[in-house]
PDB file of N, CA and C in Angstrom:
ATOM      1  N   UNK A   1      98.849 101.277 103.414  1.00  0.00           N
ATOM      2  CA  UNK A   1     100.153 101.872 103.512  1.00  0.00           C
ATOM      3  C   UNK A   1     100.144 103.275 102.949  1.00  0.00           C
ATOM      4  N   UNK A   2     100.278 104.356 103.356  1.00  0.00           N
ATOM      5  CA  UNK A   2     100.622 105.699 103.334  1.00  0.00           C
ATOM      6  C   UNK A   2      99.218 105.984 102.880  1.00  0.00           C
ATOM      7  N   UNK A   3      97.900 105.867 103.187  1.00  0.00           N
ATOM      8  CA  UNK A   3      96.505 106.160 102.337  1.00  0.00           C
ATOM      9  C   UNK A   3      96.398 107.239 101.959  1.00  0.00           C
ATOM     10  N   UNK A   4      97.594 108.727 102.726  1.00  0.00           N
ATOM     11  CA  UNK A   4      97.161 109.881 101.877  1.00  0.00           C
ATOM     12  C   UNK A   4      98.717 110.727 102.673  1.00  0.00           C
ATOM     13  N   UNK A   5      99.001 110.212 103.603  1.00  0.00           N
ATOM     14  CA  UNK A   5     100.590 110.529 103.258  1.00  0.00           C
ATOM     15  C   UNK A   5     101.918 110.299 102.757  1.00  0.00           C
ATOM     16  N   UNK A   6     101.744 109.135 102.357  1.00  0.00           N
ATOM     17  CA  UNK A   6     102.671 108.248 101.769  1.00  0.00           C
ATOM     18  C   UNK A   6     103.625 107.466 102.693  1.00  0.00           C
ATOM     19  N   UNK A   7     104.614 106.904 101.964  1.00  0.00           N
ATOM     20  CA  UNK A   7     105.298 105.813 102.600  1.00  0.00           C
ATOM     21  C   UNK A   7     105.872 106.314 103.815  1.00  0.00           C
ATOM     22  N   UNK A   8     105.848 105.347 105.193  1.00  0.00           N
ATOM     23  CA  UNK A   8     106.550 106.116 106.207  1.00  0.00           C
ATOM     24  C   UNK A   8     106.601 107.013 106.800  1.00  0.00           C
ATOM     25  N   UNK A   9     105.139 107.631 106.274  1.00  0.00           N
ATOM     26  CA  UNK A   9     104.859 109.014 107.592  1.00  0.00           C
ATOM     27  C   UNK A   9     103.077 108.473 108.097  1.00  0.00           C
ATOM     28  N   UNK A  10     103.225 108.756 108.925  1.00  0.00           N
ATOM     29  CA  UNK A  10     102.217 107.872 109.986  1.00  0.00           C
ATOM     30  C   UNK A  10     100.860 108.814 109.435  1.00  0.00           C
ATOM     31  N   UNK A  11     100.109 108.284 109.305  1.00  0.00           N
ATOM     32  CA  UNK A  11      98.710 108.749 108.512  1.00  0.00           C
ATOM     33  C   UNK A  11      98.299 109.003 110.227  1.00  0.00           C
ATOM     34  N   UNK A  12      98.077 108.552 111.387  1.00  0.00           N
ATOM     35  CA  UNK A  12      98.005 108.842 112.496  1.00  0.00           C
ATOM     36  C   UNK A  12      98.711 109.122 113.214  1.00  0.00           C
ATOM     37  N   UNK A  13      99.410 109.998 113.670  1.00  0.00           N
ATOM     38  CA  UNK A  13     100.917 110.468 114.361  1.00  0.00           C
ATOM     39  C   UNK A  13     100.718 109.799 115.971  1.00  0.00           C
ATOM     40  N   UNK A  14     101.212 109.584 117.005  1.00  0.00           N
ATOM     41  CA  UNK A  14     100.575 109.525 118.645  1.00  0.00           C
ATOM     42  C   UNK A  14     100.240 110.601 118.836  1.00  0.00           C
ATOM     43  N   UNK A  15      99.128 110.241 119.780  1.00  0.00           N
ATOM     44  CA  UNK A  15      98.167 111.239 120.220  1.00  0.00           C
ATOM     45  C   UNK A  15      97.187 111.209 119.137  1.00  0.00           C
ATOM     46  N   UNK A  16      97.230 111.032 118.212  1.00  0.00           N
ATOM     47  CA  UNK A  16      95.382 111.523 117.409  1.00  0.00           C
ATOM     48  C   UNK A  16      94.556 110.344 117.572  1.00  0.00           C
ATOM     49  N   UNK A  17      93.540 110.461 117.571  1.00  0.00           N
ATOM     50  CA  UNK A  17      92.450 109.773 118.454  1.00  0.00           C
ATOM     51  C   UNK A  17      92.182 109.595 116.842  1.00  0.00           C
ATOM     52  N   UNK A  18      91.525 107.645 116.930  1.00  0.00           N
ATOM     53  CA  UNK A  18      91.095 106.773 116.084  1.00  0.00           C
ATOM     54  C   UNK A  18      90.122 106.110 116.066  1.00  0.00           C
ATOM     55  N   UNK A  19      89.393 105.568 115.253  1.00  0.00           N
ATOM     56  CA  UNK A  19      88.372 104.719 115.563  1.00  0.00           C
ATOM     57  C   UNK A  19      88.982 103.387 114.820  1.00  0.00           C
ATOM     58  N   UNK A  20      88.116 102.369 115.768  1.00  0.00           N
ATOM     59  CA  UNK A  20      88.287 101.332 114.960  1.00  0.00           C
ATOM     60  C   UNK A  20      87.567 101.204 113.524  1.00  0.00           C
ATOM     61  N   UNK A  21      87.608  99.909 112.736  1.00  0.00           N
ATOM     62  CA  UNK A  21      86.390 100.014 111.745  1.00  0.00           C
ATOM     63  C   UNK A  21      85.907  98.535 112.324  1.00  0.00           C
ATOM     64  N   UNK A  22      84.278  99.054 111.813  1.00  0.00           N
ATOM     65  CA  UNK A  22      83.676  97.907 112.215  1.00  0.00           C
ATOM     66  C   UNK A  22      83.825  96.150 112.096  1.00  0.00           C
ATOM     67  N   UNK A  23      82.874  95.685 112.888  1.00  0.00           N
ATOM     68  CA  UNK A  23      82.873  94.136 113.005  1.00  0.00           C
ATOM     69  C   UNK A  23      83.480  93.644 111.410  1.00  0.00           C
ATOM     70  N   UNK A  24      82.174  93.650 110.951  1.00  0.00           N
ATOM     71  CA  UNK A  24      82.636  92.862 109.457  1.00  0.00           C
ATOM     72  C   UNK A  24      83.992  93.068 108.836  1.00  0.00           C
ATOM     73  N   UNK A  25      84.601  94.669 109.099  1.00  0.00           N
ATOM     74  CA  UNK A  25      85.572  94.696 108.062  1.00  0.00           C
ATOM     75  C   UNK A  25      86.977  94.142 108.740  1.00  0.00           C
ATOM     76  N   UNK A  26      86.502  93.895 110.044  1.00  0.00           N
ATOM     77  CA  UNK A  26      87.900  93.342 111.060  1.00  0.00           C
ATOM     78  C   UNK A  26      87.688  91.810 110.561  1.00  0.00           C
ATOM     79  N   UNK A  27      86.878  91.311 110.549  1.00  0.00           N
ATOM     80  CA  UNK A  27      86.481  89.953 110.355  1.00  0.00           C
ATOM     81  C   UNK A  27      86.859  89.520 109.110  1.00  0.00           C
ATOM     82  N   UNK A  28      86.831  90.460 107.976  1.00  0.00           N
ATOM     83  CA  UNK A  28      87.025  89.930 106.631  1.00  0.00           C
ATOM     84  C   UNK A  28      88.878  90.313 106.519  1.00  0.00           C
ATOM     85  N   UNK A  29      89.285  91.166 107.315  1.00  0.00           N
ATOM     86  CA  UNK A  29      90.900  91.390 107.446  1.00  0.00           C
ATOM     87  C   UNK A  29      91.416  90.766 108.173  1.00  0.00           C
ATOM     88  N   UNK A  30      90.889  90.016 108.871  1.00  0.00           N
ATOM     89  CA  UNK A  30      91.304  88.519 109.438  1.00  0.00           C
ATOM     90  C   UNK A  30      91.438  87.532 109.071  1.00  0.00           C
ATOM     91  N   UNK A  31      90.371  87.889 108.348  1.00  0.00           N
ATOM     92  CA  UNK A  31      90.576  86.319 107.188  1.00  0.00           C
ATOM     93  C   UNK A  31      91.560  86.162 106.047  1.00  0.00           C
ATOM     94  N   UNK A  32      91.448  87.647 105.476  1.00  0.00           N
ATOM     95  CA  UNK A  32      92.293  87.765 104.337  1.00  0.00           C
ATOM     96  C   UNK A  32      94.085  87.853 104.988  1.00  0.00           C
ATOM     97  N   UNK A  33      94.427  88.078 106.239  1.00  0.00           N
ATOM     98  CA  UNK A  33      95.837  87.882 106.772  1.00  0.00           C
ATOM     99  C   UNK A  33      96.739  87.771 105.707  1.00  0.00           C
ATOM    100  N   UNK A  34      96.899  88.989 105.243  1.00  0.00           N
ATOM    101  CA  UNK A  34      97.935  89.398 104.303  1.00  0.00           C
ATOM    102  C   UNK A  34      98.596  90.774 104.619  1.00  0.00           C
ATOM    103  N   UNK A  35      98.928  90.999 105.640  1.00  0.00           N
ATOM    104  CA  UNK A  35      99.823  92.110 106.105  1.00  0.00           C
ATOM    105  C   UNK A  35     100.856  91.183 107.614  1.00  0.00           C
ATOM    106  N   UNK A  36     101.274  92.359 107.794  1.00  0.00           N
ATOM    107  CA  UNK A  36     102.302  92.002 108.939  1.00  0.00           C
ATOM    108  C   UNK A  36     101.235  92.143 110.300  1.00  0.00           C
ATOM    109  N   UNK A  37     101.818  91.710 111.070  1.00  0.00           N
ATOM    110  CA  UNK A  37     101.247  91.893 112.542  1.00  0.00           C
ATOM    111  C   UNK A  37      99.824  91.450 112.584  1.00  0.00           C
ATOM    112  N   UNK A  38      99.385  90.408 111.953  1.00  0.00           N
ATOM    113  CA  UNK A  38      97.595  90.156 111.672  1.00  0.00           C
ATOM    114  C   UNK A  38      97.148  90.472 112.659  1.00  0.00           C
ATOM    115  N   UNK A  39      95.556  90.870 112.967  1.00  0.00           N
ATOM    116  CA  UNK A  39      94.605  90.732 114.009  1.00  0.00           C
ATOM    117  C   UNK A  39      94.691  89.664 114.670  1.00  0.00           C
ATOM    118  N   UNK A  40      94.672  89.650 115.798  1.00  0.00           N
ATOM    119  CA  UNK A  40      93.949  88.275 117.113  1.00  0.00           C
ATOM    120  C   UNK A  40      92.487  88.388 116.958  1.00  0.00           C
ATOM    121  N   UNK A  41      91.911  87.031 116.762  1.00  0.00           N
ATOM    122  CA  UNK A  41      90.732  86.561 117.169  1.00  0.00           C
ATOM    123  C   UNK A  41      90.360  88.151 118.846  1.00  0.00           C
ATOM    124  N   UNK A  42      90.418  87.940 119.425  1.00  0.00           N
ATOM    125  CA  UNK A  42      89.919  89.069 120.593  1.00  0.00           C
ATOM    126  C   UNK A  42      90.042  89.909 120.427  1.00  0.00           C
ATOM    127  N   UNK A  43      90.452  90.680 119.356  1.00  0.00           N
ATOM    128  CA  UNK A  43      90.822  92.087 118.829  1.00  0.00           C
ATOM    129  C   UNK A  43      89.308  92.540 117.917  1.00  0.00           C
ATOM    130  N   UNK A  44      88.403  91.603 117.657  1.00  0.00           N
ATOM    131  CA  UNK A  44      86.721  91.707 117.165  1.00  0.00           C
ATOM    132  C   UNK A  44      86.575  92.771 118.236  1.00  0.00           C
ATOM    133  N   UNK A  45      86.899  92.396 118.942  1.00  0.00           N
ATOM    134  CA  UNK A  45      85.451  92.940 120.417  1.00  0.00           C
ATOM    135  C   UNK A  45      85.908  93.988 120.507  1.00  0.00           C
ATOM    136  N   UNK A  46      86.849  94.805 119.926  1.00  0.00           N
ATOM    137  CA  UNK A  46      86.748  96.582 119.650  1.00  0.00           C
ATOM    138  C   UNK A  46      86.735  96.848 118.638  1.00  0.00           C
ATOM    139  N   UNK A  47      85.925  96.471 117.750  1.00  0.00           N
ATOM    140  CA  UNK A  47      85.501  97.168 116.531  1.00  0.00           C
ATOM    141  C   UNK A  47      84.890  98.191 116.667  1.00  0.00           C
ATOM    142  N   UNK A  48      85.107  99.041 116.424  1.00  0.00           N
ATOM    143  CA  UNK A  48      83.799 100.511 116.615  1.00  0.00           C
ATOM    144  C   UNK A  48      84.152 100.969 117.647  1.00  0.00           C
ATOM    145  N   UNK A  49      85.163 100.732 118.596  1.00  0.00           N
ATOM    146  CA  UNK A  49      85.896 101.756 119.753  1.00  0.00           C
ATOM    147  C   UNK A  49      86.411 103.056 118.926  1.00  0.00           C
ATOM    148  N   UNK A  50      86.981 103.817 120.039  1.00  0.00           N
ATOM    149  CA  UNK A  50      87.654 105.089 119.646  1.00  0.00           C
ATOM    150  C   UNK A  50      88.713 104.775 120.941  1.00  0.00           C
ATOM    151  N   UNK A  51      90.087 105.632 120.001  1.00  0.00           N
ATOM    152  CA  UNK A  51      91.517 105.250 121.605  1.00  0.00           C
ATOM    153  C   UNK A  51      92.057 106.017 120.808  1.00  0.00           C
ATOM    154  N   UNK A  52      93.221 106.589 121.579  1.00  0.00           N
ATOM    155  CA  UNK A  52      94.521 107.740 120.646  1.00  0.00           C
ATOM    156  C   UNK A  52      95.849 106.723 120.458  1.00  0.00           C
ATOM    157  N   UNK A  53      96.284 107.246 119.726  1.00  0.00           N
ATOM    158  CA  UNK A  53      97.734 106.305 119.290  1.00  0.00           C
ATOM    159  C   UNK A  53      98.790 106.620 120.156  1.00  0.00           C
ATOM    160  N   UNK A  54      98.617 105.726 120.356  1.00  0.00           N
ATOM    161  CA  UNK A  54      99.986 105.146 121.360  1.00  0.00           C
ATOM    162  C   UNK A  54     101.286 105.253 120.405  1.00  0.00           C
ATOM    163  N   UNK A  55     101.395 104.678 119.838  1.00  0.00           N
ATOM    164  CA  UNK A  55     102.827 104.351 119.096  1.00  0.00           C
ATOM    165  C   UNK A  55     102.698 103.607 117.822  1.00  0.00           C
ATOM    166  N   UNK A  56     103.407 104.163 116.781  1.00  0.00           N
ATOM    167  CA  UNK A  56     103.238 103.557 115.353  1.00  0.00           C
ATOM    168  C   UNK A  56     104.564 103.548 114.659  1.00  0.00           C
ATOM    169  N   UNK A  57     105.064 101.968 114.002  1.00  0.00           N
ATOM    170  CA  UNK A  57     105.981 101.555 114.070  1.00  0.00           C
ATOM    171  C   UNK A  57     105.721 101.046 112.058  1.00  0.00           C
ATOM    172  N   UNK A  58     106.970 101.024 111.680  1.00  0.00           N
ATOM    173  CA  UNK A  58     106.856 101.390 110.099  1.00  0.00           C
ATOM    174  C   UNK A  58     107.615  99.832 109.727  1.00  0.00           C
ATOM    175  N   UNK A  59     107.049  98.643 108.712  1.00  0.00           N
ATOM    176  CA  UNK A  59     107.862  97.818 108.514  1.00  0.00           C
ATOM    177  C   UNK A  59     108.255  98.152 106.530  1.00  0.00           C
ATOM    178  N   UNK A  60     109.547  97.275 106.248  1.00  0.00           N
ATOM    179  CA  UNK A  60     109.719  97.531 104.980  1.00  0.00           C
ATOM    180  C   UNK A  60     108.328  97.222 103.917  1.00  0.00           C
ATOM    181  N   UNK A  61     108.442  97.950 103.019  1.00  0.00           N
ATOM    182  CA  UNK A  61     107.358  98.489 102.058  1.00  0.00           C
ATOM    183  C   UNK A  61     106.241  99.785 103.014  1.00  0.00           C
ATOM    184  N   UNK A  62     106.375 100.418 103.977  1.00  0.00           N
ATOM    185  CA  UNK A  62     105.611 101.237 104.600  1.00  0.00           C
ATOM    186  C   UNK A  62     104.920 100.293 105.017  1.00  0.00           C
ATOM    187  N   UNK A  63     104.069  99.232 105.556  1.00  0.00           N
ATOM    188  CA  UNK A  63     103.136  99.117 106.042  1.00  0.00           C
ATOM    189  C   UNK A  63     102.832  99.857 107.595  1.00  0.00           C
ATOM    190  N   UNK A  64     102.482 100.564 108.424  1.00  0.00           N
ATOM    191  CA  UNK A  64     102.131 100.982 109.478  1.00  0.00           C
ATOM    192  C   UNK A  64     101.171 100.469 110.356  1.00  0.00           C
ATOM    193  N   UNK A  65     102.028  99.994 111.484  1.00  0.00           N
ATOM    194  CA  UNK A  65     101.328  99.407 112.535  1.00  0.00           C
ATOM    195  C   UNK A  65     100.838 100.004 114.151  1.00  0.00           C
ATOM    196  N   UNK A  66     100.011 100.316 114.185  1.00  0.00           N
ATOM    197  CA  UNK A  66      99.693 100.979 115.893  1.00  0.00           C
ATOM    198  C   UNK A  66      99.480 100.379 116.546  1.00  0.00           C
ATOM    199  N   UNK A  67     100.234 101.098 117.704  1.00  0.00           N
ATOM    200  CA  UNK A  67      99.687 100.761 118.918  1.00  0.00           C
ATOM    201  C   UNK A  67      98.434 101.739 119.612  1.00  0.00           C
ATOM    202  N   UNK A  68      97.886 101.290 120.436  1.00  0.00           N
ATOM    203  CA  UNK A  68      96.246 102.312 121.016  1.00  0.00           C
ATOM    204  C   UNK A  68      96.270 102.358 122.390  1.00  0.00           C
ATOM    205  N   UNK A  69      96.269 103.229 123.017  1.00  0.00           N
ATOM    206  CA  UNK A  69      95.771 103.664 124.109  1.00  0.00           C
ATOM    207  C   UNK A  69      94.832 102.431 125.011  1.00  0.00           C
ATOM    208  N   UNK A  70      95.268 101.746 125.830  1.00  0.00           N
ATOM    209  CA  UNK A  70      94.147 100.981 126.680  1.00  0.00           C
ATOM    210  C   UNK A  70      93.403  99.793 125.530  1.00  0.00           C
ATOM    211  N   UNK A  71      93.950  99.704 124.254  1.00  0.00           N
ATOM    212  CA  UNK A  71      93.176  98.842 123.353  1.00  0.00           C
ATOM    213  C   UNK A  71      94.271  97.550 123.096  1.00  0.00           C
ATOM    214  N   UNK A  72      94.146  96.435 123.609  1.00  0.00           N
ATOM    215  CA  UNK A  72      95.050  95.371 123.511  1.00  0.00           C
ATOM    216  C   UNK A  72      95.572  95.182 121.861  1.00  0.00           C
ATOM    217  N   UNK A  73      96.873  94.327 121.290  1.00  0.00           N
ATOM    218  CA  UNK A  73      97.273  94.582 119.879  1.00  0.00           C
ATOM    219  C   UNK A  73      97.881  95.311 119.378  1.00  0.00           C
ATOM    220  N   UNK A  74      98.216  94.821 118.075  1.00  0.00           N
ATOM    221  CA  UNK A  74      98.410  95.924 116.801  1.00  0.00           C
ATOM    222  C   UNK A  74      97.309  95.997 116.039  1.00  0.00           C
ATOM    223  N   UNK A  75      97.399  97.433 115.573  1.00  0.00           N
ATOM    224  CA  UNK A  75      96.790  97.550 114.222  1.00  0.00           C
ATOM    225  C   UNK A  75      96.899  97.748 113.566  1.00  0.00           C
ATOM    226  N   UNK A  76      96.802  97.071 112.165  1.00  0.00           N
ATOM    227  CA  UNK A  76      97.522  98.091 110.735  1.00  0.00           C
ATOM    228  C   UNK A  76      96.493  99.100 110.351  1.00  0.00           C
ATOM    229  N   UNK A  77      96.762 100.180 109.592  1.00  0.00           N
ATOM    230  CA  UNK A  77      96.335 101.322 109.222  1.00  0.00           C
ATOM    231  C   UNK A  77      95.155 101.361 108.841  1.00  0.00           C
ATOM    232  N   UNK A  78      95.176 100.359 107.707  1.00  0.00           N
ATOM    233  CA  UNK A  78      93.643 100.093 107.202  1.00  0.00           C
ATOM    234  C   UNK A  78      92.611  99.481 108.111  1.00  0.00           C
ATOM    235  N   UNK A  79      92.638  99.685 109.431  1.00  0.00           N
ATOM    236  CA  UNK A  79      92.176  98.924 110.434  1.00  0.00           C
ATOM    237  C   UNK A  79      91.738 100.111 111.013  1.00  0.00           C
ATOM    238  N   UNK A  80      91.841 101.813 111.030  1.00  0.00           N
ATOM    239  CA  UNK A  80      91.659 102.896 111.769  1.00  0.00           C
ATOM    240  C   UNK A  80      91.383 104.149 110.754  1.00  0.00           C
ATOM    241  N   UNK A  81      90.440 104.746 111.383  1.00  0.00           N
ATOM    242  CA  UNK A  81      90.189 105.936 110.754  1.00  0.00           C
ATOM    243  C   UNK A  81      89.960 106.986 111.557  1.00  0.00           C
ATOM    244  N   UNK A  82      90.148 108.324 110.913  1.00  0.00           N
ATOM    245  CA  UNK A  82      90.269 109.188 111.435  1.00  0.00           C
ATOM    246  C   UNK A  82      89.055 109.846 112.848  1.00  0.00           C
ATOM    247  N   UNK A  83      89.041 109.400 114.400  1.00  0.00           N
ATOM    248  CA  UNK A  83      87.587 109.773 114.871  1.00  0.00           C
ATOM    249  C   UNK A  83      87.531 110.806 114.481  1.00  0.00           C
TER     250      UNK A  83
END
């Protein structure tokens, strides 16, 4: 939630191009399912893609959720980094 802009301003605005983070760390944030909007099981198989943000939607306490370009899901923040 806000990793370096703070609460409620989109650390990825639409349009900036993202990467996923890899296998393991989708796998272990799957498991741990402690945010809003968890990963789907089929959401593995783009780990390590790159897509631009579609749309990013803010729930109470800031958490930030995207949407991606052609990439099925949500994602929360800690799920994308800057390509």
């Amino acid at each position: 939630m806000g990793k370096t802009k703070g609460v409620n301003n989109a650390e990825f605005p639409a349009g900036t191009s993202v990467k996923i983070a890899d296998r393991p760390f989708l796998e272990d944030f799957l498991e741990a399912g402690q945010y809003h909007n968890e990963l789907e099981p089929e959401q593995l198989e783009f780990a390590g893609r790159t897509a631009n943000v579609k749309k990013v939607e803010f729930f109470t306490g800031g958490d930030e959720i995207y949407t991606l370009d052609g990439i099925p899901g949500v994602w929360h923040e800690e799920c994308l980094s800057a390509a």
